[in-house]
N, C-alpha and C. Protein backbone atom coordinates (compact mmCIF):
# COMPACT_ATOMS: atom_id res chain seq x y z
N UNK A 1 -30.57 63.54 0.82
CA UNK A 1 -31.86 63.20 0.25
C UNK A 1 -32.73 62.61 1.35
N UNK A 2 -33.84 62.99 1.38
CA UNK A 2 -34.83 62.50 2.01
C UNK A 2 -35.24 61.32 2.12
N UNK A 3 -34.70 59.96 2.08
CA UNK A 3 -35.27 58.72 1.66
C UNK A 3 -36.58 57.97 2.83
N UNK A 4 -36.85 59.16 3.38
CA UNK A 4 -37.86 58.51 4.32
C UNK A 4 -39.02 58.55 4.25
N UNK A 5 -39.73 58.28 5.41
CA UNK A 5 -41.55 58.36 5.09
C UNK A 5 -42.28 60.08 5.22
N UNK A 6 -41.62 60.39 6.10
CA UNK A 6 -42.21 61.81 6.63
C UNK A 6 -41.60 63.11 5.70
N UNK A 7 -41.78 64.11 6.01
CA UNK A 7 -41.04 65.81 5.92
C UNK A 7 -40.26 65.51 7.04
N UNK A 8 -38.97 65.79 6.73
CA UNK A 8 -37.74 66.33 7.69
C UNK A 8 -37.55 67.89 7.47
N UNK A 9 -37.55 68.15 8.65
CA UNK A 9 -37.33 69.55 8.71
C UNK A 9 -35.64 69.78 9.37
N UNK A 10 -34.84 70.24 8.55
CA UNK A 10 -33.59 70.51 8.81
C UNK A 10 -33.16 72.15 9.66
N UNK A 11 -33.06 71.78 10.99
CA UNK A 11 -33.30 72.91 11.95
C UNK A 11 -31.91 73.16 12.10
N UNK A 12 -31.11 72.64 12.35
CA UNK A 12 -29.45 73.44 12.41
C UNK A 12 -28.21 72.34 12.02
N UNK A 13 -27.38 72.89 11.79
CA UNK A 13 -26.06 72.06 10.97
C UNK A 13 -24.73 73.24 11.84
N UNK A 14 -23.86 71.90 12.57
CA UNK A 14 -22.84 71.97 13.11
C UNK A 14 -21.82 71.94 12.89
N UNK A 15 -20.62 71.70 13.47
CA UNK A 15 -19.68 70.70 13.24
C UNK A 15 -18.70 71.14 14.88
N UNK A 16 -17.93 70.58 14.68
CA UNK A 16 -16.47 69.93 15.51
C UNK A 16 -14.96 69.68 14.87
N UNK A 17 -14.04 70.22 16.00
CA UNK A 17 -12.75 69.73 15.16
C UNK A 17 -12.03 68.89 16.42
N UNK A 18 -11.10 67.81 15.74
CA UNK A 18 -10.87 67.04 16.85
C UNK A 18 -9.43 67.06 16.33
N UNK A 19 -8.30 66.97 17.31
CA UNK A 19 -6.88 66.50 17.20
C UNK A 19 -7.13 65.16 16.39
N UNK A 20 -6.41 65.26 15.28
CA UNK A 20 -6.08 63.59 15.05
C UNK A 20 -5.85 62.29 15.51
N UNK A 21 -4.49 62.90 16.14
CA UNK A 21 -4.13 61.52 17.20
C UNK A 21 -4.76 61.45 18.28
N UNK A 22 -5.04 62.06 19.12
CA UNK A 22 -5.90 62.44 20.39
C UNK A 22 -7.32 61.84 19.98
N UNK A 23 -8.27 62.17 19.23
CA UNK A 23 -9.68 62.25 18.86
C UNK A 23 -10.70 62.88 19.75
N UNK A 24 -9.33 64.17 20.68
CA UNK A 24 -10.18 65.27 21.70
C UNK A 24 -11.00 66.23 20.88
N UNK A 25 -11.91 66.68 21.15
CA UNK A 25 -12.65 67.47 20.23
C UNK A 25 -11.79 69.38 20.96
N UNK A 26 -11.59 69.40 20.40
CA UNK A 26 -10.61 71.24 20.90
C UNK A 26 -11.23 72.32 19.93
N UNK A 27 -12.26 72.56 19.25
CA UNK A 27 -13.13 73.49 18.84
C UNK A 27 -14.30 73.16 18.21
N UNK A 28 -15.36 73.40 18.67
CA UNK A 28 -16.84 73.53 18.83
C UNK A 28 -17.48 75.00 17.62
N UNK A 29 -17.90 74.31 16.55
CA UNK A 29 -18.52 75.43 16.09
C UNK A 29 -20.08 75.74 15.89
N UNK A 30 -20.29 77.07 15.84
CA UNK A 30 -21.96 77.67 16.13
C UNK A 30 -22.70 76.31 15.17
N UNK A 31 -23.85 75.88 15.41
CA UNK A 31 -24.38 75.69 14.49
C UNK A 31 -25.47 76.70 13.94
N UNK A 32 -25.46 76.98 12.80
CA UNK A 32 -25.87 77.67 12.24
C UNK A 32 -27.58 77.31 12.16
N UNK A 33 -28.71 78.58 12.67
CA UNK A 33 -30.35 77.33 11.90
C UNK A 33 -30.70 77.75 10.58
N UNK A 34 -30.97 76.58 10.25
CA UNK A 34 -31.65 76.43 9.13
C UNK A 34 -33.33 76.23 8.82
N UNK A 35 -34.07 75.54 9.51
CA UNK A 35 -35.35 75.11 9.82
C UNK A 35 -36.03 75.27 8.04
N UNK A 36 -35.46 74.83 7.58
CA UNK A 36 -35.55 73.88 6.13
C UNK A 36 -36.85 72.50 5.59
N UNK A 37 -37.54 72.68 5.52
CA UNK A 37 -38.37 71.83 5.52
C UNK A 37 -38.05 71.01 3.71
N UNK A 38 -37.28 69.65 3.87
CA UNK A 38 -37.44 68.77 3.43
C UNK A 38 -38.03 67.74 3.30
N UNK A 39 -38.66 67.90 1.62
CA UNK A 39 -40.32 66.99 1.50
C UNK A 39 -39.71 65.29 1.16
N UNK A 40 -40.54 63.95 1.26
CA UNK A 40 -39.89 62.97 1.15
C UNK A 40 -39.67 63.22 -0.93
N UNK A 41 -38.75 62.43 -0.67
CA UNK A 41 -38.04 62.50 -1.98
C UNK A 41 -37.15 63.07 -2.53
N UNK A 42 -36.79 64.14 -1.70
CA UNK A 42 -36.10 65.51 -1.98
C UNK A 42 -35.14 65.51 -1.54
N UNK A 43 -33.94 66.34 -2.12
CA UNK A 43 -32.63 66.52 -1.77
C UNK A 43 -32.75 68.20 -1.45
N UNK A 44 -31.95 68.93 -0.60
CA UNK A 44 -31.38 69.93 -0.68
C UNK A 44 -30.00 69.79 0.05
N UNK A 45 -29.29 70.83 -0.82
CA UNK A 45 -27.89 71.55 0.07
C UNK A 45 -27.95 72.64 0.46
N UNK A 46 -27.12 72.55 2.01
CA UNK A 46 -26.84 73.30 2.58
C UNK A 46 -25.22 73.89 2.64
N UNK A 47 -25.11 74.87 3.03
CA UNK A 47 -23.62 75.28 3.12
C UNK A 47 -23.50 75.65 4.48
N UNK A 48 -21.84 75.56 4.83
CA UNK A 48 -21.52 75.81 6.21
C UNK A 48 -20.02 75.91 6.12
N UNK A 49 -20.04 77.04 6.82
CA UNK A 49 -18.68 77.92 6.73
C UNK A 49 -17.99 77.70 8.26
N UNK A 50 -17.16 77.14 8.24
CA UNK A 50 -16.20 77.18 9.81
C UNK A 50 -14.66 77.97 9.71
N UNK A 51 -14.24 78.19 10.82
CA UNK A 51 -12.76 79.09 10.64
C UNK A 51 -12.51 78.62 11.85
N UNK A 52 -11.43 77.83 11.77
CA UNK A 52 -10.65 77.19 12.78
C UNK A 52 -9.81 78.57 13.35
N UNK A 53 -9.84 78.75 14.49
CA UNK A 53 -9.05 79.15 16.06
C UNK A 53 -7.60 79.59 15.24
N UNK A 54 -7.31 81.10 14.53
CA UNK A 54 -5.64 81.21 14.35
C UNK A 54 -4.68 80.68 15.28
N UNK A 55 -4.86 80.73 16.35
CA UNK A 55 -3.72 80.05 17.34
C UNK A 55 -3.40 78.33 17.11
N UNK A 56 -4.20 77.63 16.45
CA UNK A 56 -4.24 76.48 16.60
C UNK A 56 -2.82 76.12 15.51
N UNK A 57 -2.17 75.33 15.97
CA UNK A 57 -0.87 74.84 15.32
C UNK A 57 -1.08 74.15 13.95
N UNK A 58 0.00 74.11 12.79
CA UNK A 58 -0.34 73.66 11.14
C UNK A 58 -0.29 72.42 11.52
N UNK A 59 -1.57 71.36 11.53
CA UNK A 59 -1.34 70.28 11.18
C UNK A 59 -2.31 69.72 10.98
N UNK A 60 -2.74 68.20 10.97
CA UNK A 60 -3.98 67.26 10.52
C UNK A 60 -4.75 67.44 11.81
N UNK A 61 -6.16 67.90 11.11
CA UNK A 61 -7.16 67.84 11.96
C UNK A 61 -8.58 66.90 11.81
N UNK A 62 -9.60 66.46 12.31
CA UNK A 62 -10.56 65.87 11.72
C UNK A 62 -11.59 66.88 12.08
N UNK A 63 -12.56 67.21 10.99
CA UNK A 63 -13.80 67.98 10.85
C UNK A 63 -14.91 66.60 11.35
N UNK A 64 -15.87 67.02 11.58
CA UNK A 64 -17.19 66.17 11.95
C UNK A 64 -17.92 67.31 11.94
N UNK A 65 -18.92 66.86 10.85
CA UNK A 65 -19.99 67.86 10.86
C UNK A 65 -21.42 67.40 10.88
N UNK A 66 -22.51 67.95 11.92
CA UNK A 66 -23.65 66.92 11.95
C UNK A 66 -24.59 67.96 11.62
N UNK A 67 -26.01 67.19 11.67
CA UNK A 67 -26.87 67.76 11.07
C UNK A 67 -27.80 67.49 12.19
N UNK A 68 -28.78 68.27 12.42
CA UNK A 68 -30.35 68.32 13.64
C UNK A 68 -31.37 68.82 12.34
N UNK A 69 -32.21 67.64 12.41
CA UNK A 69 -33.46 67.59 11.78
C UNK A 69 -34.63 66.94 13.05
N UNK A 70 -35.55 67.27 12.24
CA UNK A 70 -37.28 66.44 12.93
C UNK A 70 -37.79 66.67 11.77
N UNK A 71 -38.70 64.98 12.27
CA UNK A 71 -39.95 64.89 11.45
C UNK A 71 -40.87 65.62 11.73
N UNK A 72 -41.95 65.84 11.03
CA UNK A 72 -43.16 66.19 11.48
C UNK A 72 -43.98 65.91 12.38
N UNK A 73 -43.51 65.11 13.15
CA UNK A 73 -44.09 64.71 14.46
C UNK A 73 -43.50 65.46 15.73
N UNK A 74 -42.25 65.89 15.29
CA UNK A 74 -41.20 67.06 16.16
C UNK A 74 -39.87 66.13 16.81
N UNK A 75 -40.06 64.29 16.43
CA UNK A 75 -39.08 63.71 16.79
C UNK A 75 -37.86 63.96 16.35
N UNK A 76 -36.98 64.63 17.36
CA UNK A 76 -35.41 65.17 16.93
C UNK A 76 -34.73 64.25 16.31
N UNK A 77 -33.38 64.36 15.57
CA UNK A 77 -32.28 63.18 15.32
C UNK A 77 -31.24 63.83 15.10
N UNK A 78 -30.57 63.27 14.86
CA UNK A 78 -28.95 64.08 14.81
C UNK A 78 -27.90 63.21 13.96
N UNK A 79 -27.49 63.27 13.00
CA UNK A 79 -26.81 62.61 12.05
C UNK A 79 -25.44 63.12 11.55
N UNK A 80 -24.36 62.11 11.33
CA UNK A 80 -23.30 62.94 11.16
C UNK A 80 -22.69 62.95 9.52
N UNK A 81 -22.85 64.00 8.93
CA UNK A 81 -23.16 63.96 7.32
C UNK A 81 -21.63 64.25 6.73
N UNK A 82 -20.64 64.58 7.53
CA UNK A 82 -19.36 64.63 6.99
C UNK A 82 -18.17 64.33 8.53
N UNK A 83 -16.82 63.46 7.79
CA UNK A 83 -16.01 63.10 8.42
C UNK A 83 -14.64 63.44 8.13
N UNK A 84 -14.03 64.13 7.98
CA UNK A 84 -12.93 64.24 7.28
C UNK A 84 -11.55 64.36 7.75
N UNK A 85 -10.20 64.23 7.60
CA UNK A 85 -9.10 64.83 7.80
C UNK A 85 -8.73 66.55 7.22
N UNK A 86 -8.31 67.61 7.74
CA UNK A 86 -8.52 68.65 7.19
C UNK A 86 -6.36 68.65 7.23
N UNK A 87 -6.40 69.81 6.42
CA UNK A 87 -4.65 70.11 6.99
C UNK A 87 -4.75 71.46 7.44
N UNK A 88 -4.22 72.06 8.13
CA UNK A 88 -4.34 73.46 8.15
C UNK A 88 -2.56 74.09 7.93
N UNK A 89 -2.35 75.00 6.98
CA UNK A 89 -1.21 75.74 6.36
C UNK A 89 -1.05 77.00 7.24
N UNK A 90 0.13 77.23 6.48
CA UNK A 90 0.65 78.73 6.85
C UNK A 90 -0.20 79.61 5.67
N UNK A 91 -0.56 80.37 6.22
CA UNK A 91 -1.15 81.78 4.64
C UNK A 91 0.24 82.21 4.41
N UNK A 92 0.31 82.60 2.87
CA UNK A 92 0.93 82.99 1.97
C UNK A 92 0.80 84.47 2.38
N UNK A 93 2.65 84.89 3.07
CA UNK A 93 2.13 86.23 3.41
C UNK A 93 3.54 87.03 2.50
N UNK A 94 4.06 86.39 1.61
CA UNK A 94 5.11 86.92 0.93
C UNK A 94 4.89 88.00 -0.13
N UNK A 95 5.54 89.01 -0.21
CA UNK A 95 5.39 89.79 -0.95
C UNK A 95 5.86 89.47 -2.64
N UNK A 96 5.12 90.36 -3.74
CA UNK A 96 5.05 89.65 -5.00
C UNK A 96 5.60 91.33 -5.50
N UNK A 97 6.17 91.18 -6.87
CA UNK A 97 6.42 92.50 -7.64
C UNK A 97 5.36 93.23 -8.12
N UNK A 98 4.13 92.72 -8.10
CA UNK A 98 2.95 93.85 -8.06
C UNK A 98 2.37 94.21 -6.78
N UNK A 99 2.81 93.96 -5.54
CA UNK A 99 2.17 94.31 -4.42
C UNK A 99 3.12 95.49 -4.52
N UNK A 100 4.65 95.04 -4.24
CA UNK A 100 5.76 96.07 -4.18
C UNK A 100 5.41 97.37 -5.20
N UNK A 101 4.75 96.95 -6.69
CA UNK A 101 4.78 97.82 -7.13
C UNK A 101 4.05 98.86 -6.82
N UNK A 102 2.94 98.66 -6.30
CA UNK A 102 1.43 99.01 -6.01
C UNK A 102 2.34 100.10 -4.89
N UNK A 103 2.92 99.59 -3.99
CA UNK A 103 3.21 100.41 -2.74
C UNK A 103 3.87 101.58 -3.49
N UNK A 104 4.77 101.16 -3.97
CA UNK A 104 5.90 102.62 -4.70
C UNK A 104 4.98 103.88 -5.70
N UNK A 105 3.45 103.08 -6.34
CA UNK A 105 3.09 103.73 -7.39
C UNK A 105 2.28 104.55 -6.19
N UNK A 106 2.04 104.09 -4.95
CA UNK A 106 0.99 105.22 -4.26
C UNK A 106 1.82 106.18 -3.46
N UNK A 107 3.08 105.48 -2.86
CA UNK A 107 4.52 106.38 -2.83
C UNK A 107 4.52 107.63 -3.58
N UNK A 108 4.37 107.14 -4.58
CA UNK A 108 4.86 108.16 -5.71
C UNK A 108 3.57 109.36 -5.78
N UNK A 109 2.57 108.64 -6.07
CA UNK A 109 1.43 109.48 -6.06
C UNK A 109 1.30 111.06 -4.55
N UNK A 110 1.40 110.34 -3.65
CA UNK A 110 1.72 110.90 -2.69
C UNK A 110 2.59 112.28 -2.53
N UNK A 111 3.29 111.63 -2.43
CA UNK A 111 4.55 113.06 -2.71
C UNK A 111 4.18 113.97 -4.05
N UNK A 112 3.98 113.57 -5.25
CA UNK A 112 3.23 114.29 -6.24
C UNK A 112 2.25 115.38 -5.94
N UNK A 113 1.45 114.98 -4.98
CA UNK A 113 0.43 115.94 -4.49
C UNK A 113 0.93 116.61 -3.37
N UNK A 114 2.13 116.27 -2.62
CA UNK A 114 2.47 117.19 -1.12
C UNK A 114 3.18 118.03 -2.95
N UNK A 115 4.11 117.29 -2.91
CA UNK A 115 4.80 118.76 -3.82
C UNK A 115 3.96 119.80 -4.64
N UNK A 116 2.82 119.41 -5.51
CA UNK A 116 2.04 120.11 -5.94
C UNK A 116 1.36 121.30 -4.94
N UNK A 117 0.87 121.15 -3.76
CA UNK A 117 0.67 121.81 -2.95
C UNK A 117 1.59 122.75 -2.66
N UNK A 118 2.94 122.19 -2.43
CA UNK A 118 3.88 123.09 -1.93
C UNK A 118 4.24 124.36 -3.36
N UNK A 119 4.13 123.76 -4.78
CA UNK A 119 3.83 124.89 -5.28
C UNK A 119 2.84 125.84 -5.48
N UNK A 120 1.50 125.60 -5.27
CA UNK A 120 1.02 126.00 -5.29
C UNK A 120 0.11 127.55 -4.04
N UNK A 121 1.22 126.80 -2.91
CA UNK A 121 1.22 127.56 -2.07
C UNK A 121 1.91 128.56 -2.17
N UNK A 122 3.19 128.20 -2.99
CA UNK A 122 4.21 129.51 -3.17
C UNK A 122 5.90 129.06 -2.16
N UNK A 123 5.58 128.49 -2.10
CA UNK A 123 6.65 127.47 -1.74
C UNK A 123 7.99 127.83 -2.13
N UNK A 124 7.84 128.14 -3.90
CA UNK A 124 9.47 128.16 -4.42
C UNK A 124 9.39 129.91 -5.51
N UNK A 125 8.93 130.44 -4.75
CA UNK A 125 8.62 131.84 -5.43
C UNK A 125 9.86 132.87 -4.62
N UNK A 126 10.41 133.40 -5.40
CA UNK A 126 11.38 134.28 -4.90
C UNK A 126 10.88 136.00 -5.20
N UNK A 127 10.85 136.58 -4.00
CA UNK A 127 10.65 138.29 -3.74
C UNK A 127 11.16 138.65 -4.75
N UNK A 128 10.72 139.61 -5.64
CA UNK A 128 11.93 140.39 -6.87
C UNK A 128 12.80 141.35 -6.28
N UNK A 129 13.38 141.99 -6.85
CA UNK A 129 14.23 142.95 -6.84
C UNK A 129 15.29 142.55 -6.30
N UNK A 130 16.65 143.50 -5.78
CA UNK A 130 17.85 143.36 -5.12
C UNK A 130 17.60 143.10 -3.42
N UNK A 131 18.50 142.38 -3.49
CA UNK A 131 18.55 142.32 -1.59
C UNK A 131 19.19 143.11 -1.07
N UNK A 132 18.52 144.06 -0.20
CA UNK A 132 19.58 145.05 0.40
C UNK A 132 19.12 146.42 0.31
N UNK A 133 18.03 146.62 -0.19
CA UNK A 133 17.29 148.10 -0.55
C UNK A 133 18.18 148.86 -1.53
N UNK A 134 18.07 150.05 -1.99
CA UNK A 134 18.95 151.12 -2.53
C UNK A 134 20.05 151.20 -2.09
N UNK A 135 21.50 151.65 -3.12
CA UNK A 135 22.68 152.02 -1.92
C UNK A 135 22.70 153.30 -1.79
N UNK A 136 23.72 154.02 -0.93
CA UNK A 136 23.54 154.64 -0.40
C UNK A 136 24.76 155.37 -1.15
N UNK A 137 24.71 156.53 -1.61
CA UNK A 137 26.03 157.49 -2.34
C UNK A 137 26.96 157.46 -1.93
N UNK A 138 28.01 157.75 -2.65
CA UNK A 138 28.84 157.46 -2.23
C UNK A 138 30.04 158.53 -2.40
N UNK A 139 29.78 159.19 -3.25
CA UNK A 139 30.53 160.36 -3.64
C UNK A 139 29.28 161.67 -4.12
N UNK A 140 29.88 162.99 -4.29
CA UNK A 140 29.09 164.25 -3.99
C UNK A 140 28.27 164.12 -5.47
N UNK A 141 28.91 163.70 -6.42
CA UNK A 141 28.23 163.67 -7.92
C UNK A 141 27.21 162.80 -7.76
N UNK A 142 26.98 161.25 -6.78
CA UNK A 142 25.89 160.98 -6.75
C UNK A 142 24.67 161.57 -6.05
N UNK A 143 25.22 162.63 -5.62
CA UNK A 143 24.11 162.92 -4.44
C UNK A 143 22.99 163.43 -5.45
């Protein structure tokens, strides 16, 4: 909320992640602009999306996220609007009986259509007649 005298104009929103125990900062994220013009009295929210570094190891991290506004005079400031401990997990990469199923039902589908093809090509059609042409006489009465 705006509790001041002027328009703040909200020009970009950051943040930072820092090791816990350390309090080294080890990833830097974009700040995103906004250039938001907040009138006095007024509240708005903003949103801000970060994705911590996959390589980074599961454990307690601290977020710091700041904010860059000016007044209408163009005097900058910089404020830090969230502090937090974060955890970061393993993703859930286990397979479930409807994923499994899903795989077997397109399995299935699959082969359905090679085989359909293969009949339809002629695949399982057998030549008529005898194998071997006519025989050949064998005595003078057949001749």
């Amino acid at each position: 909320k705006n509790n001041g005298r002027r328009d703040m104009n909200v020009t970009n929103i950051g943040g930072v992640l820092f090791n816990e125990g350390l309090g080294a900062a080890i990833q830097n994220y974009t700040a995103f602009t906004y250039n938001q013009i907040v009138p006095v009295g007024y509240e708005v929210s903003f949103s801000y999306l970060f994705f911590p570094d996959q390589l980074l190891e599961m454990d307690n991290y601290v977020f710091a996220g700041q904010i860059y506004y000016s007044d209408d005079m163009g005097t900058p400031y910089l404020s830090e609007y969230m502090k937090t401990t974060i955890t970061l997990v393993e993703a859930d990469t286990s397979l479930d009986f409807q994923t499994v199923s899903t795989y077997f039902l397109g399995l299935g589908m699959i082969a359905g259509i090679f085989y359909g093809v293969y009949i339809l090509a002629g695949g399982n059609k057998s030549k008529g007649g005898k194998k071997g042409g006519a025989k050949a006489p064998t005595s003078a009465a057949e001749r």
